[in-house]
N, C-alpha and C. Protein backbone atom coordinates (compact mmCIF):
# COMPACT_ATOMS: atom_id res chain seq x y z
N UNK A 1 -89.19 -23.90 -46.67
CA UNK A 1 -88.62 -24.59 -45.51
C UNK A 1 -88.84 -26.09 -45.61
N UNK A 2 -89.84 -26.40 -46.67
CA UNK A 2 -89.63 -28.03 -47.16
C UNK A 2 -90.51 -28.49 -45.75
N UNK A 3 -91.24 -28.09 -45.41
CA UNK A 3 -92.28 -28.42 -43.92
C UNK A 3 -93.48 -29.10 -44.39
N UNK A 4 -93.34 -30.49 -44.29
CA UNK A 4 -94.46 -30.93 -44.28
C UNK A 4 -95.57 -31.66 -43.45
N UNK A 5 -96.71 -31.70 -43.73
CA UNK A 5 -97.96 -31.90 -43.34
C UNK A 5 -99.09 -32.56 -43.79
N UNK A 6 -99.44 -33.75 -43.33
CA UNK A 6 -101.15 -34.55 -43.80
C UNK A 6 -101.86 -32.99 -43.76
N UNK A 7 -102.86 -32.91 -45.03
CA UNK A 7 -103.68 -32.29 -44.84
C UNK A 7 -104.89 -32.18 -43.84
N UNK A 8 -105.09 -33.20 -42.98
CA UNK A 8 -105.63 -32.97 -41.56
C UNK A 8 -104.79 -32.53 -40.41
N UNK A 9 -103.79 -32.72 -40.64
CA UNK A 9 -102.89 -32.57 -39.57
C UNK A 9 -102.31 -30.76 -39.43
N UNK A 10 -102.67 -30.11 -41.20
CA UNK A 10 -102.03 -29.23 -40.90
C UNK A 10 -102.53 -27.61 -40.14
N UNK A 11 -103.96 -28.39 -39.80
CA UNK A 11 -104.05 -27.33 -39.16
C UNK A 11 -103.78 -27.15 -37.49
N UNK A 12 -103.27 -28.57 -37.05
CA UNK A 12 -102.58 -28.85 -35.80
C UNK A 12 -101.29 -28.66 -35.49
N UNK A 13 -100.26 -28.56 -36.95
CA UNK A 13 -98.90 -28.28 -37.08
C UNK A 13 -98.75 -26.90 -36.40
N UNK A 14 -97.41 -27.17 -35.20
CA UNK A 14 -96.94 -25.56 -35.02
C UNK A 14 -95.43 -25.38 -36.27
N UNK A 15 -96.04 -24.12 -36.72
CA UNK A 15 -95.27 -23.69 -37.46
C UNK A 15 -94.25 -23.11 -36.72
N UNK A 16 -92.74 -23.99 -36.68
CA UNK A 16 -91.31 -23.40 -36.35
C UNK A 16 -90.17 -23.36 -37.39
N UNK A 17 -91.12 -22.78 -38.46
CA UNK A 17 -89.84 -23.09 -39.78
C UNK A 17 -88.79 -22.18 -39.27
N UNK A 18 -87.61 -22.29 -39.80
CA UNK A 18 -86.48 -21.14 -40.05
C UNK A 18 -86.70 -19.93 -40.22
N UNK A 19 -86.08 -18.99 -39.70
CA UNK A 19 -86.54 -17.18 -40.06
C UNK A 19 -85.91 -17.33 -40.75
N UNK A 20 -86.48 -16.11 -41.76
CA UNK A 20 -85.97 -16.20 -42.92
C UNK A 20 -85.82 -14.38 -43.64
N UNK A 21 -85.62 -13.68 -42.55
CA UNK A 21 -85.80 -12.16 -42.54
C UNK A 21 -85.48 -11.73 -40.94
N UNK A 22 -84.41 -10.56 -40.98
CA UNK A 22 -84.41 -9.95 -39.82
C UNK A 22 -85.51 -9.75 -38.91
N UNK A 23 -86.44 -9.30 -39.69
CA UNK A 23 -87.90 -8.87 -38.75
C UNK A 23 -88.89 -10.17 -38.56
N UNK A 24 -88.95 -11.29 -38.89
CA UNK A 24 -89.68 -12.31 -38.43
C UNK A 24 -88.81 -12.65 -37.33
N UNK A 25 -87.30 -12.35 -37.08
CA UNK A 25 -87.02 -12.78 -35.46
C UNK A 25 -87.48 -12.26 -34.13
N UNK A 26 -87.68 -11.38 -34.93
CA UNK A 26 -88.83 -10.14 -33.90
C UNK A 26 -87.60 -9.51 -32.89
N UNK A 27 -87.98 -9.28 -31.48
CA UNK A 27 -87.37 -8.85 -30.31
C UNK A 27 -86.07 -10.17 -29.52
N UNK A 28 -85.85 -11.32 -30.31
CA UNK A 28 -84.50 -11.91 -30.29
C UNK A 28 -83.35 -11.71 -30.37
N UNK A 29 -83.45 -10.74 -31.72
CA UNK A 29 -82.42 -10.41 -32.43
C UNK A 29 -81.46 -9.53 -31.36
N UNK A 30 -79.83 -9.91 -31.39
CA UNK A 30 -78.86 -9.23 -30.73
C UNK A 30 -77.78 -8.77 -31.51
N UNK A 31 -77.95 -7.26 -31.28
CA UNK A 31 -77.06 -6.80 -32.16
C UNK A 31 -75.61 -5.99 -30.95
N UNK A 32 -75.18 -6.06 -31.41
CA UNK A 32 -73.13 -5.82 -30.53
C UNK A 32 -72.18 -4.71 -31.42
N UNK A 33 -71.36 -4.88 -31.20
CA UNK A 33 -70.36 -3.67 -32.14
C UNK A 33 -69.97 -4.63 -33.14
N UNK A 34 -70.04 -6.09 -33.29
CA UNK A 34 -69.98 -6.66 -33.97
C UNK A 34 -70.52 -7.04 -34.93
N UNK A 35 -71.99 -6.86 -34.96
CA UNK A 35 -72.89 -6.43 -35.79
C UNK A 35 -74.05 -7.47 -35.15
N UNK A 36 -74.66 -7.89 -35.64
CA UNK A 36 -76.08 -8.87 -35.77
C UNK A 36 -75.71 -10.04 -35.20
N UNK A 37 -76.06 -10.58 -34.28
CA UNK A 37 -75.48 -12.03 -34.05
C UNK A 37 -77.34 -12.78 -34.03
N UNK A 38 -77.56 -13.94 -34.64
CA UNK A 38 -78.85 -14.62 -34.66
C UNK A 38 -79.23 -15.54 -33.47
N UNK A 39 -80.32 -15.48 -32.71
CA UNK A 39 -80.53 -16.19 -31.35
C UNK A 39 -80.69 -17.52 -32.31
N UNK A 40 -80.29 -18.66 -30.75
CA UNK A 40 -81.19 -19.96 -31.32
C UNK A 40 -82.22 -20.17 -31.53
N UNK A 41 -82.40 -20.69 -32.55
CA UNK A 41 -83.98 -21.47 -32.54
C UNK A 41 -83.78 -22.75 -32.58
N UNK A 42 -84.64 -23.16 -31.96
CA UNK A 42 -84.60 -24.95 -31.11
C UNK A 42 -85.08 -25.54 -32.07
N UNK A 43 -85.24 -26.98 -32.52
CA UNK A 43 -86.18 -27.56 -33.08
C UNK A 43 -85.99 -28.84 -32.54
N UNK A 44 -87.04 -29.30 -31.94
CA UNK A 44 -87.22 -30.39 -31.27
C UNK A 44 -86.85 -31.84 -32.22
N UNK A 45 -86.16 -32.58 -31.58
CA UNK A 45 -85.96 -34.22 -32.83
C UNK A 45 -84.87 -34.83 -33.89
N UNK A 46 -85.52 -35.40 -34.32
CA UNK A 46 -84.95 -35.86 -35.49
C UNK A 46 -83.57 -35.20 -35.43
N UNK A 47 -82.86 -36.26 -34.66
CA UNK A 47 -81.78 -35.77 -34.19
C UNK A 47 -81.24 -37.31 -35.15
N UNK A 48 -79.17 -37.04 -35.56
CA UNK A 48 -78.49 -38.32 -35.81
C UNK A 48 -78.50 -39.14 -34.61
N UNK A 49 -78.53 -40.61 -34.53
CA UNK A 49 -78.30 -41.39 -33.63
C UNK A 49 -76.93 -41.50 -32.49
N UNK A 50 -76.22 -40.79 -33.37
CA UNK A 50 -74.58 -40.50 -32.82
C UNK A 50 -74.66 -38.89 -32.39
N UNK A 51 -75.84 -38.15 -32.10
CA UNK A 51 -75.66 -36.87 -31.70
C UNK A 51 -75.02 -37.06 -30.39
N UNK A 52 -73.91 -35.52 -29.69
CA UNK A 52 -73.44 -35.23 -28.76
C UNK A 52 -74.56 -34.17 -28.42
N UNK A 53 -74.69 -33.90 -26.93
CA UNK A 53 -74.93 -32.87 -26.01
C UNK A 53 -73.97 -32.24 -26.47
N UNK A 54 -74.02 -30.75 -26.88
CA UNK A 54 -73.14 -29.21 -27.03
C UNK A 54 -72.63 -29.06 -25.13
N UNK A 55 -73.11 -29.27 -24.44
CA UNK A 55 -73.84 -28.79 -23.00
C UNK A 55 -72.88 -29.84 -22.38
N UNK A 56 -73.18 -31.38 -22.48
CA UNK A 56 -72.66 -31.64 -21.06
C UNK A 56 -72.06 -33.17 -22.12
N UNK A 57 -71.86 -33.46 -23.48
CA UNK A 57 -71.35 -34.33 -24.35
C UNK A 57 -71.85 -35.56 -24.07
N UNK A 58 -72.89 -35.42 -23.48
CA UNK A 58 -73.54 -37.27 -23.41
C UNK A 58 -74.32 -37.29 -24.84
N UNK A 59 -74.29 -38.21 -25.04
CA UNK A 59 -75.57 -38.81 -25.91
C UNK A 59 -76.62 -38.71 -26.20
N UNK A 60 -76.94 -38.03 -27.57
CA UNK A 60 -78.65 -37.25 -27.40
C UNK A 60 -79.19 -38.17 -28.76
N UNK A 61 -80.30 -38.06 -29.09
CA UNK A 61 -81.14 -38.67 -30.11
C UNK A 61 -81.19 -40.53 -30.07
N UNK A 62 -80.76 -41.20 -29.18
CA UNK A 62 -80.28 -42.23 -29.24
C UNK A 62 -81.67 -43.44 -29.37
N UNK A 63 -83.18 -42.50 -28.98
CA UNK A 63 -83.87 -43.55 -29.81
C UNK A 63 -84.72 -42.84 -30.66
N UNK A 64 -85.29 -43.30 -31.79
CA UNK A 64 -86.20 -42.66 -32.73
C UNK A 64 -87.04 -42.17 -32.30
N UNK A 65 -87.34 -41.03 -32.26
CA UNK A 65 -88.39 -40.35 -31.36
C UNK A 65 -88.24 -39.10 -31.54
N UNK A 66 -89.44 -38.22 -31.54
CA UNK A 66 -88.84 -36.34 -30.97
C UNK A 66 -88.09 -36.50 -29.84
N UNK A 67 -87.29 -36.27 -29.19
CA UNK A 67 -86.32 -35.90 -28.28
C UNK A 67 -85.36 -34.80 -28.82
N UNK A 68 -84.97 -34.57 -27.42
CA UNK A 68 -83.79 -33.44 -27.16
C UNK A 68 -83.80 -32.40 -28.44
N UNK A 69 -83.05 -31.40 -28.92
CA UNK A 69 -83.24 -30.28 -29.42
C UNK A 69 -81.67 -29.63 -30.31
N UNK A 70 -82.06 -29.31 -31.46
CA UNK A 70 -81.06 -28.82 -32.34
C UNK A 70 -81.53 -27.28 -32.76
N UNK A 71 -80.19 -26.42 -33.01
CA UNK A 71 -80.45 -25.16 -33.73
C UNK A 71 -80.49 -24.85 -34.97
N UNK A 72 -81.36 -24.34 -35.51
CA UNK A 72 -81.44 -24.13 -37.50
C UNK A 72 -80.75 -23.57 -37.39
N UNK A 73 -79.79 -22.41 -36.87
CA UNK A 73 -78.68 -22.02 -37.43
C UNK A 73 -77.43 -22.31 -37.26
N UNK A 74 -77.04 -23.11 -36.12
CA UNK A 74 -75.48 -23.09 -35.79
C UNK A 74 -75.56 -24.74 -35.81
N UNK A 75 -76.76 -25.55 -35.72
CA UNK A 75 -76.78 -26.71 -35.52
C UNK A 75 -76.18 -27.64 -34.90
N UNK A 76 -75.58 -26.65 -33.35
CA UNK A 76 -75.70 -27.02 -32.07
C UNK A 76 -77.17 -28.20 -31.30
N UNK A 77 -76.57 -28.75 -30.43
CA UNK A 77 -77.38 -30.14 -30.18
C UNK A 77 -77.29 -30.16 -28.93
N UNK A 78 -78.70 -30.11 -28.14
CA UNK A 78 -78.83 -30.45 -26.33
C UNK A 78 -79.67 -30.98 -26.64
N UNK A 79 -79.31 -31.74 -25.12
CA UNK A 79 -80.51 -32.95 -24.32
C UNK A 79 -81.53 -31.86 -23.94
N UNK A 80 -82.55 -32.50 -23.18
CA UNK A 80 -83.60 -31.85 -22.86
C UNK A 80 -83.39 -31.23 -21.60
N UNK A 81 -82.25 -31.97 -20.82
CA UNK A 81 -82.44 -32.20 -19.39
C UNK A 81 -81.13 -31.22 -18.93
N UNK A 82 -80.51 -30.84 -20.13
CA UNK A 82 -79.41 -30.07 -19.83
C UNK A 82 -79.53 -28.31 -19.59
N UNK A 83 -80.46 -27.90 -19.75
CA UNK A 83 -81.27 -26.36 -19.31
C UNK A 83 -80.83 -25.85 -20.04
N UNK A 84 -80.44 -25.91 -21.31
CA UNK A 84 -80.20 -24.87 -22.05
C UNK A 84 -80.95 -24.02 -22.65
């Protein structure tokens, strides 16, 4: 997952890498007649400067900072403030 960490730091790191196996999604997982569909997983930040809100299309990541929230899989993009 390319996740890195100061070796002091890493025992303070929360680990939110990417699933990477049906069964590490645990009780998320939604399955339909369609077959498997994958929940979001959020990851806080390091967002582009030109990110849109998915949610309500304002302006997200706009200063360098952790803010607002993207999905490892569909890489969909909300503000914080938008309740998603």
């Amino acid at each position: 997952c390319k996740f890195k960490a100061h070796k002091r730091c890493a025992v303070r790191a929360i680990n939110n890498c990417k699933w990477t196996t049906l069964a590490s999604v645990g009780s998320d997982i939604i399955e339909d007649e369609d077959g498997v569909a994958m929940p979001h997983q959020w990851l806080e930040g390091n967002l582009p400067v030109s990110a849109r809100c998915a949610v309500c299309d304002k302006t997200c990541g706009s200063v360098r900072r952790l803010q607002d929230w993207r999905c490892l899989w569909c890489k969909a993009i909300v503000r914080v403030s938008s309740g998603y």
